[in-house]
N, C-alpha and C. Protein backbone atom coordinates (compact mmCIF):
# COMPACT_ATOMS: atom_id res chain seq x y z
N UNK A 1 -32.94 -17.78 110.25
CA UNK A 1 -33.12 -17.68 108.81
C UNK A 1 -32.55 -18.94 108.15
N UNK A 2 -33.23 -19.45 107.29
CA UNK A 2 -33.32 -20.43 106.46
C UNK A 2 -31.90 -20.69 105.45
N UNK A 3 -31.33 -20.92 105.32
CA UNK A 3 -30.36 -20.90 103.88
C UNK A 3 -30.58 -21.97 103.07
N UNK A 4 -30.19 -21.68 102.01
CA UNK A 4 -30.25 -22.89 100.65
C UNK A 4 -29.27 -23.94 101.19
N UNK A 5 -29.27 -25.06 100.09
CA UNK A 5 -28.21 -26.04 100.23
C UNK A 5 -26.49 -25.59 99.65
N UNK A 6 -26.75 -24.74 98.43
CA UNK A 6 -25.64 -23.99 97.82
C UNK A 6 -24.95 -23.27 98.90
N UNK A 7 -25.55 -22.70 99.24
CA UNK A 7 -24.67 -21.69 100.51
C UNK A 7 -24.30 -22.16 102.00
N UNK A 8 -25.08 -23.09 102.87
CA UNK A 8 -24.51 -24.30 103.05
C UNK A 8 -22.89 -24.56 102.72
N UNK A 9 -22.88 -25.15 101.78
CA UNK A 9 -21.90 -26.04 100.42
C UNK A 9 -20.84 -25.20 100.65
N UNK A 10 -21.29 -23.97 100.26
CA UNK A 10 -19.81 -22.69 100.18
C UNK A 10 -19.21 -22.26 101.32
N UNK A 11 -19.81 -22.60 102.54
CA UNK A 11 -18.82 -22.67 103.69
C UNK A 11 -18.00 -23.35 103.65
N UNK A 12 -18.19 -25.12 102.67
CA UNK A 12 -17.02 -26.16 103.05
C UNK A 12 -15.39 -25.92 102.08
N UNK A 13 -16.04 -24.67 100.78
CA UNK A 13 -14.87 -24.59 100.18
C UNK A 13 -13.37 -24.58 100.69
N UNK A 14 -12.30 -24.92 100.05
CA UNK A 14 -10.77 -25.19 101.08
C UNK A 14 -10.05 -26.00 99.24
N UNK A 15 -9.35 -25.02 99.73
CA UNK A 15 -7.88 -25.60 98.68
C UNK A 15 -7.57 -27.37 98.99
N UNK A 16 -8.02 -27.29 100.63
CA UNK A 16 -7.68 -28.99 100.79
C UNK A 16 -8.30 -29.99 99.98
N UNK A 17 -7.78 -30.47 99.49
CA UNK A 17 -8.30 -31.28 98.82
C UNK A 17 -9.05 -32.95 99.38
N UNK A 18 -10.37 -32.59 100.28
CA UNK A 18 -10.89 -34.03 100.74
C UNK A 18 -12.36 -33.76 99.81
N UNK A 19 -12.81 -34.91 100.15
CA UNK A 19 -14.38 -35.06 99.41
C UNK A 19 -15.50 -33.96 99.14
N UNK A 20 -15.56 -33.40 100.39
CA UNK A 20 -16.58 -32.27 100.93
C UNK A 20 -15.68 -30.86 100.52
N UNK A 21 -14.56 -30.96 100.32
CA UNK A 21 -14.57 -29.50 99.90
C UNK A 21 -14.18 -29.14 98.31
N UNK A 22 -13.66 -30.70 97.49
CA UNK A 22 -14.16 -30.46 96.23
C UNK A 22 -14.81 -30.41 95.82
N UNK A 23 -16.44 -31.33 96.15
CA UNK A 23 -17.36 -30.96 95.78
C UNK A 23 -17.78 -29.58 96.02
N UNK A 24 -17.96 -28.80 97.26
CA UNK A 24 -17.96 -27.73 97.42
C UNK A 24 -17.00 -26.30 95.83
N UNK A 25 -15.77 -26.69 95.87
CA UNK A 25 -15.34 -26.08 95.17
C UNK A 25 -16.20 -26.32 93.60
N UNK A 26 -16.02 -27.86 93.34
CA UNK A 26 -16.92 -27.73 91.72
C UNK A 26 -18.28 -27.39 91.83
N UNK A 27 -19.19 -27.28 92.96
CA UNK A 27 -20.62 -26.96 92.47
C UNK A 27 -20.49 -25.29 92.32
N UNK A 28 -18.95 -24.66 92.93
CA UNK A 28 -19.32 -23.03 93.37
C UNK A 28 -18.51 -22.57 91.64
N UNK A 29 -17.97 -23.75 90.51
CA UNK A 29 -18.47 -23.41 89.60
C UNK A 29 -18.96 -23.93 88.48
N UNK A 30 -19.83 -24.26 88.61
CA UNK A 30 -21.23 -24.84 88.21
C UNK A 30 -22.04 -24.14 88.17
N UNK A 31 -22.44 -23.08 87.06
CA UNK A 31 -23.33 -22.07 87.13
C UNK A 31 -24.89 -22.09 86.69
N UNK A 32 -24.81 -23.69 87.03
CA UNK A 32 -26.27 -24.17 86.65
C UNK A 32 -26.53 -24.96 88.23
N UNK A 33 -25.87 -24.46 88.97
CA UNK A 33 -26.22 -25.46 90.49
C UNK A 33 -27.71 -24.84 90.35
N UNK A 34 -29.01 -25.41 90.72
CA UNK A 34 -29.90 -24.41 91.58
C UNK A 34 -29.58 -24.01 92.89
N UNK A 35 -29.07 -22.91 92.94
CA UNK A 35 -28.57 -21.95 94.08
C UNK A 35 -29.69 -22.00 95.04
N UNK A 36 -30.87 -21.65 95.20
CA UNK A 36 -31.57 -21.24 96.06
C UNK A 36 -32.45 -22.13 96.45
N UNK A 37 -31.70 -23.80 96.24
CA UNK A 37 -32.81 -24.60 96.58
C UNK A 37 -32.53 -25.14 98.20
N UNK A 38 -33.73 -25.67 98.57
CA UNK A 38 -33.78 -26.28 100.29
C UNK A 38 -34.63 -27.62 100.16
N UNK A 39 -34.29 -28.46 98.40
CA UNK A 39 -35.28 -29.74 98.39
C UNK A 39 -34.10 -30.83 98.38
N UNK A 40 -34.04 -31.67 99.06
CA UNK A 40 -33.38 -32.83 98.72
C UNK A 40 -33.54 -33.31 97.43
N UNK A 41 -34.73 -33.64 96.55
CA UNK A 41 -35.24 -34.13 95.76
C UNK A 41 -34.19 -33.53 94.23
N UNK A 42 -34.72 -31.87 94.61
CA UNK A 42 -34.81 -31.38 93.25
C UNK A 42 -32.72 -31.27 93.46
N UNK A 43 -32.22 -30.80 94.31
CA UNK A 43 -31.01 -31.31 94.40
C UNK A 43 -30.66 -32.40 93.50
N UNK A 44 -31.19 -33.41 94.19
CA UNK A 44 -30.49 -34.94 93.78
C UNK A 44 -30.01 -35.32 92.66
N UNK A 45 -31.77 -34.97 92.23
CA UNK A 45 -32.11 -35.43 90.53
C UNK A 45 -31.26 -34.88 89.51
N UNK A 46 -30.82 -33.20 90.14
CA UNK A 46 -29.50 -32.18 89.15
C UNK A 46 -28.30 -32.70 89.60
N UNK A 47 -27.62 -33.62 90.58
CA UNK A 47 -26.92 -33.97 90.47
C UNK A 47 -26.69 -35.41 90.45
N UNK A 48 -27.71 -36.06 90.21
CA UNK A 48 -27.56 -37.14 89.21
C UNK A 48 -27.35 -36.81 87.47
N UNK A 49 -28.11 -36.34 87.50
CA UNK A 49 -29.02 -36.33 85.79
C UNK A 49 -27.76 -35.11 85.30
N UNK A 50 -27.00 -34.16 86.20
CA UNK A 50 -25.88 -33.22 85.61
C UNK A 50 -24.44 -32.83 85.47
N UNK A 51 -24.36 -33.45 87.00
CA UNK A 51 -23.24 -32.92 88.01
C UNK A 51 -22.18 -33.87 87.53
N UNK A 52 -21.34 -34.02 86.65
CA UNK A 52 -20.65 -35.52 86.09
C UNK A 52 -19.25 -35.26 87.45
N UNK A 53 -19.44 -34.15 87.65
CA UNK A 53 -17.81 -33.54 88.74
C UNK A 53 -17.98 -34.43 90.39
N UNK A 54 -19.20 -34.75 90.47
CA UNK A 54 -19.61 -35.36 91.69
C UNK A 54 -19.66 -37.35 91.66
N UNK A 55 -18.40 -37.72 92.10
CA UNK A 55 -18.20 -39.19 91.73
C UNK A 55 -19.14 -40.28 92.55
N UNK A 56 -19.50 -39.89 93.64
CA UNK A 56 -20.14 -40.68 94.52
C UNK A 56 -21.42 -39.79 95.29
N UNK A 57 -22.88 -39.98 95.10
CA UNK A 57 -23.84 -39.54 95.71
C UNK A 57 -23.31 -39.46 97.28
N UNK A 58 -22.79 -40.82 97.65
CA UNK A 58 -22.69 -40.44 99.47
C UNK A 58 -22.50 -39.41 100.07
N UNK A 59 -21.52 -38.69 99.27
CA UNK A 59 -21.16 -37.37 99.37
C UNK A 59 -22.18 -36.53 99.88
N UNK A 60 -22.73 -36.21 98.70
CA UNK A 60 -24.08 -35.30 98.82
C UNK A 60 -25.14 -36.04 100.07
N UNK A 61 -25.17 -37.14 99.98
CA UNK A 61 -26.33 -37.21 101.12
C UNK A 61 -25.58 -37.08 102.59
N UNK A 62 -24.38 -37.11 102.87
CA UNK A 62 -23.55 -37.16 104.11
C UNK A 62 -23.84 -35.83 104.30
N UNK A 63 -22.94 -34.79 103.28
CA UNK A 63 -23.82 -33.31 102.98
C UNK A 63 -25.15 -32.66 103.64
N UNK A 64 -26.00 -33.59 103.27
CA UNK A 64 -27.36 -33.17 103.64
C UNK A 64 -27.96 -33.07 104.51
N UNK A 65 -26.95 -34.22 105.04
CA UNK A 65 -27.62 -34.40 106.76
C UNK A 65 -27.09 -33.34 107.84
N UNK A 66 -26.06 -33.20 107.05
CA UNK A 66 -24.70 -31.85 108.87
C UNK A 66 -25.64 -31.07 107.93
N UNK A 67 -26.43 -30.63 106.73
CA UNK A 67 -27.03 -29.40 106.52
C UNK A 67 -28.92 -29.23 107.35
N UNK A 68 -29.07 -30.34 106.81
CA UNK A 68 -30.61 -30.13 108.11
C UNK A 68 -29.90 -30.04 109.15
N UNK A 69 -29.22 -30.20 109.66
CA UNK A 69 -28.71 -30.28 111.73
C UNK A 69 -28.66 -29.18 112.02
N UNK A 70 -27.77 -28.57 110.49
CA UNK A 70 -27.20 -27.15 111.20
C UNK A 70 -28.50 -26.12 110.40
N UNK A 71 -29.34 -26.30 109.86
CA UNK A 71 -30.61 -25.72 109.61
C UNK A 71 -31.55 -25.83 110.58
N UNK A 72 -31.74 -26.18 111.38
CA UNK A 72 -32.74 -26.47 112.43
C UNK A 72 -33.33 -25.20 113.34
């Protein structure tokens, strides 16, 4: 079974404070994430064009990739 990118994301949550699990923590509250998406695209564009909590895209695309691997 398939999962979104959001839920994904919410496995990396952690009080620790590194890259991947703050972002994790600010998108889980962000109640405008699109939750149930599986597009790179439509992702991106909401966290370009929204996400001001997300300082560096690399993030998200480093993100994206351990998420197709482990979607497969």
């Amino acid at each position: 079974m398939r999962r979104s990118f959001y839920h994904y994301l919410m496995t990396l949550r952690a009080p620790k404070k590194t890259a991947e699990s703050q972002f994790a923590n600010d998108a889980a509250r962000d109640i405008q994430f699109p939750k149930q998406s599986e597009d790179y695209h439509e992702l991106s564009t909401y966290l370009e064009m929204n996400a001001d909590y997300l300082t560096n895209m690399h993030i998200f695309d480093e993100l994206w990739e351990k998420y197709v691997e482990n979607n497969k």
